[in-house]
Protein backbone atom coordinates (compact mmCIF):
# COMPACT_ATOMS: atom_id res chain seq x y z
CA UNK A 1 127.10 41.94 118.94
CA UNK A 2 124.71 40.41 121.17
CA UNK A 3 124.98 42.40 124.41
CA UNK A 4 124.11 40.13 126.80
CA UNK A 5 121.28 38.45 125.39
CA UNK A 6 120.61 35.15 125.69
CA UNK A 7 121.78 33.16 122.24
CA UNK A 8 119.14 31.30 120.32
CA UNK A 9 117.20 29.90 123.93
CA UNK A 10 115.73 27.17 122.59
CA UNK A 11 119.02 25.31 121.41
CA UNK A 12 120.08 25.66 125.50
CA UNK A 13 122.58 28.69 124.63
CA UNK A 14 123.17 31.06 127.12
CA UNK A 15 124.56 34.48 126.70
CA UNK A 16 128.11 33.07 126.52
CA UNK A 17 130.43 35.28 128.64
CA UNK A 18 133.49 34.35 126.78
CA UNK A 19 136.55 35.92 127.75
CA UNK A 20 139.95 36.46 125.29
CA UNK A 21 143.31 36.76 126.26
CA UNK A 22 145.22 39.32 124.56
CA UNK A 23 146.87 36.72 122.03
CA UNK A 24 143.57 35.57 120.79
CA UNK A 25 143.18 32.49 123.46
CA UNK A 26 140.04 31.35 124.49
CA UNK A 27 140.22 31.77 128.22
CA UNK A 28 136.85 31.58 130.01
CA UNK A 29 133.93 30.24 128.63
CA UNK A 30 130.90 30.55 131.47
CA UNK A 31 128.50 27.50 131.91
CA UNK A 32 130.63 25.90 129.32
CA UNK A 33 133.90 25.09 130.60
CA UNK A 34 133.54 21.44 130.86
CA UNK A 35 131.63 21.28 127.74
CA UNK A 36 134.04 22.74 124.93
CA UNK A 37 137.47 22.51 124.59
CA UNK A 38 138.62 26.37 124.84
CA UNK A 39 141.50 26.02 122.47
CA UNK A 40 139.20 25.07 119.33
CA UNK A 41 137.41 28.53 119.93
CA UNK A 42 140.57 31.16 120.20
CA UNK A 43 139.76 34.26 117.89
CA UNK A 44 141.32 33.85 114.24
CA UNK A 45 144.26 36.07 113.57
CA UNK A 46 143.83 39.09 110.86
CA UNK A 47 146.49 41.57 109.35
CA UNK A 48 146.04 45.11 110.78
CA UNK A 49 147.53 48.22 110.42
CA UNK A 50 147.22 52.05 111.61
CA UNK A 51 147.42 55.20 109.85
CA UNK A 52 146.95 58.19 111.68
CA UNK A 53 145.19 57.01 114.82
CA UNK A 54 142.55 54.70 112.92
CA UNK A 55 143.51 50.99 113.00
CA UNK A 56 142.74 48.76 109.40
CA UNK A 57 142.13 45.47 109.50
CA UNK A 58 141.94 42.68 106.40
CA UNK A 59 140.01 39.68 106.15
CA UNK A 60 141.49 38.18 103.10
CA UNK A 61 143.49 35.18 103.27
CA UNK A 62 146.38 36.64 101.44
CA UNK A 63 146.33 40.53 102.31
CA UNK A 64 147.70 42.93 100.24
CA UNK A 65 150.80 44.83 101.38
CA UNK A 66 149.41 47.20 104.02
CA UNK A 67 152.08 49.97 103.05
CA UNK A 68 150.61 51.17 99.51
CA UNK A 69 147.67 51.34 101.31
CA UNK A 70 149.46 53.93 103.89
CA UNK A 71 151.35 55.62 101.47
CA UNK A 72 147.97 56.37 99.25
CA UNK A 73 145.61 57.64 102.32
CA UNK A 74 148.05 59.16 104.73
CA UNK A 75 148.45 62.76 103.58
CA UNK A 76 144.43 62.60 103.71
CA UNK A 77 144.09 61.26 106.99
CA UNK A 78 147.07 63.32 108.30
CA UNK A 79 145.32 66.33 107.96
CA UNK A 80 142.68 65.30 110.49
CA UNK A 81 144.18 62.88 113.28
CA UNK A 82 141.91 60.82 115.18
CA UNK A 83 142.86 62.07 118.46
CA UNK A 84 142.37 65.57 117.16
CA UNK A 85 138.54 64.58 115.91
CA UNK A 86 134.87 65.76 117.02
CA UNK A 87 131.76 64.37 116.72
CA UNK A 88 129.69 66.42 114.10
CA UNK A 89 126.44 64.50 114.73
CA UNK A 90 125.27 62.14 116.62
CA UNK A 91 121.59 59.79 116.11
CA UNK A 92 120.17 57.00 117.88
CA UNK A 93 118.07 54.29 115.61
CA UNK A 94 115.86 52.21 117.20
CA UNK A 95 115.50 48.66 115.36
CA UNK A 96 112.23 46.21 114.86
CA UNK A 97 113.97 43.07 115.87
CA UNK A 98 112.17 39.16 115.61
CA UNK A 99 111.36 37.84 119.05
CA UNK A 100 110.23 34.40 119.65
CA UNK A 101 112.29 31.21 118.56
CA UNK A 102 114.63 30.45 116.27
């Protein structure tokens, strides 16, 4: 995640602004609209699932069946729903980044 910075300057990349529909499309693409063709840049589909309130997602190409997963970590997540859950601690690290070019 970039948050708004601007993407490697020196190879004329801005901070991109792309907007997603919810099916995955590439829908908006500022300052490069004319330049790229928005349906080679859509968001590739994963397999998700949810137990309890916490989504799973897997990157494989061939992903497992999601429901042996369920059936071995619901009664453990069960017990503590996400909606139901508090934040025990909190911390806030601070990063040296690189500056300069890329």
């Amino acid at each position: 995640m970039h948050r708004r910075a601007r993407l490697a300057p020196a190879a004329g990349l801005p901070y991109h602004q792309w907007t997603y529909d919810l099916d995955g499309r590439l829908i908006f693409a500022r300052d490069m609209m004319n330049e790229i063709d928005l349906a080679q840049f859509g968001l590739m589909p994963v397999a998700c699932g949810e137990v309890a309130g916490w989504i799973f997602i897997s990157l494989a190409e061939e992903p497992r069946d999601f429901e042996v997963f369920r059936r071995m970590v619901e009664p453990y997540m069960g017990a503590a729903p996400a909606a139901e859950a508090k934040i025990a601690h909190s911390s806030t690290i601070i990063e040296k980044g690189q500056t300069g070019s890329w």
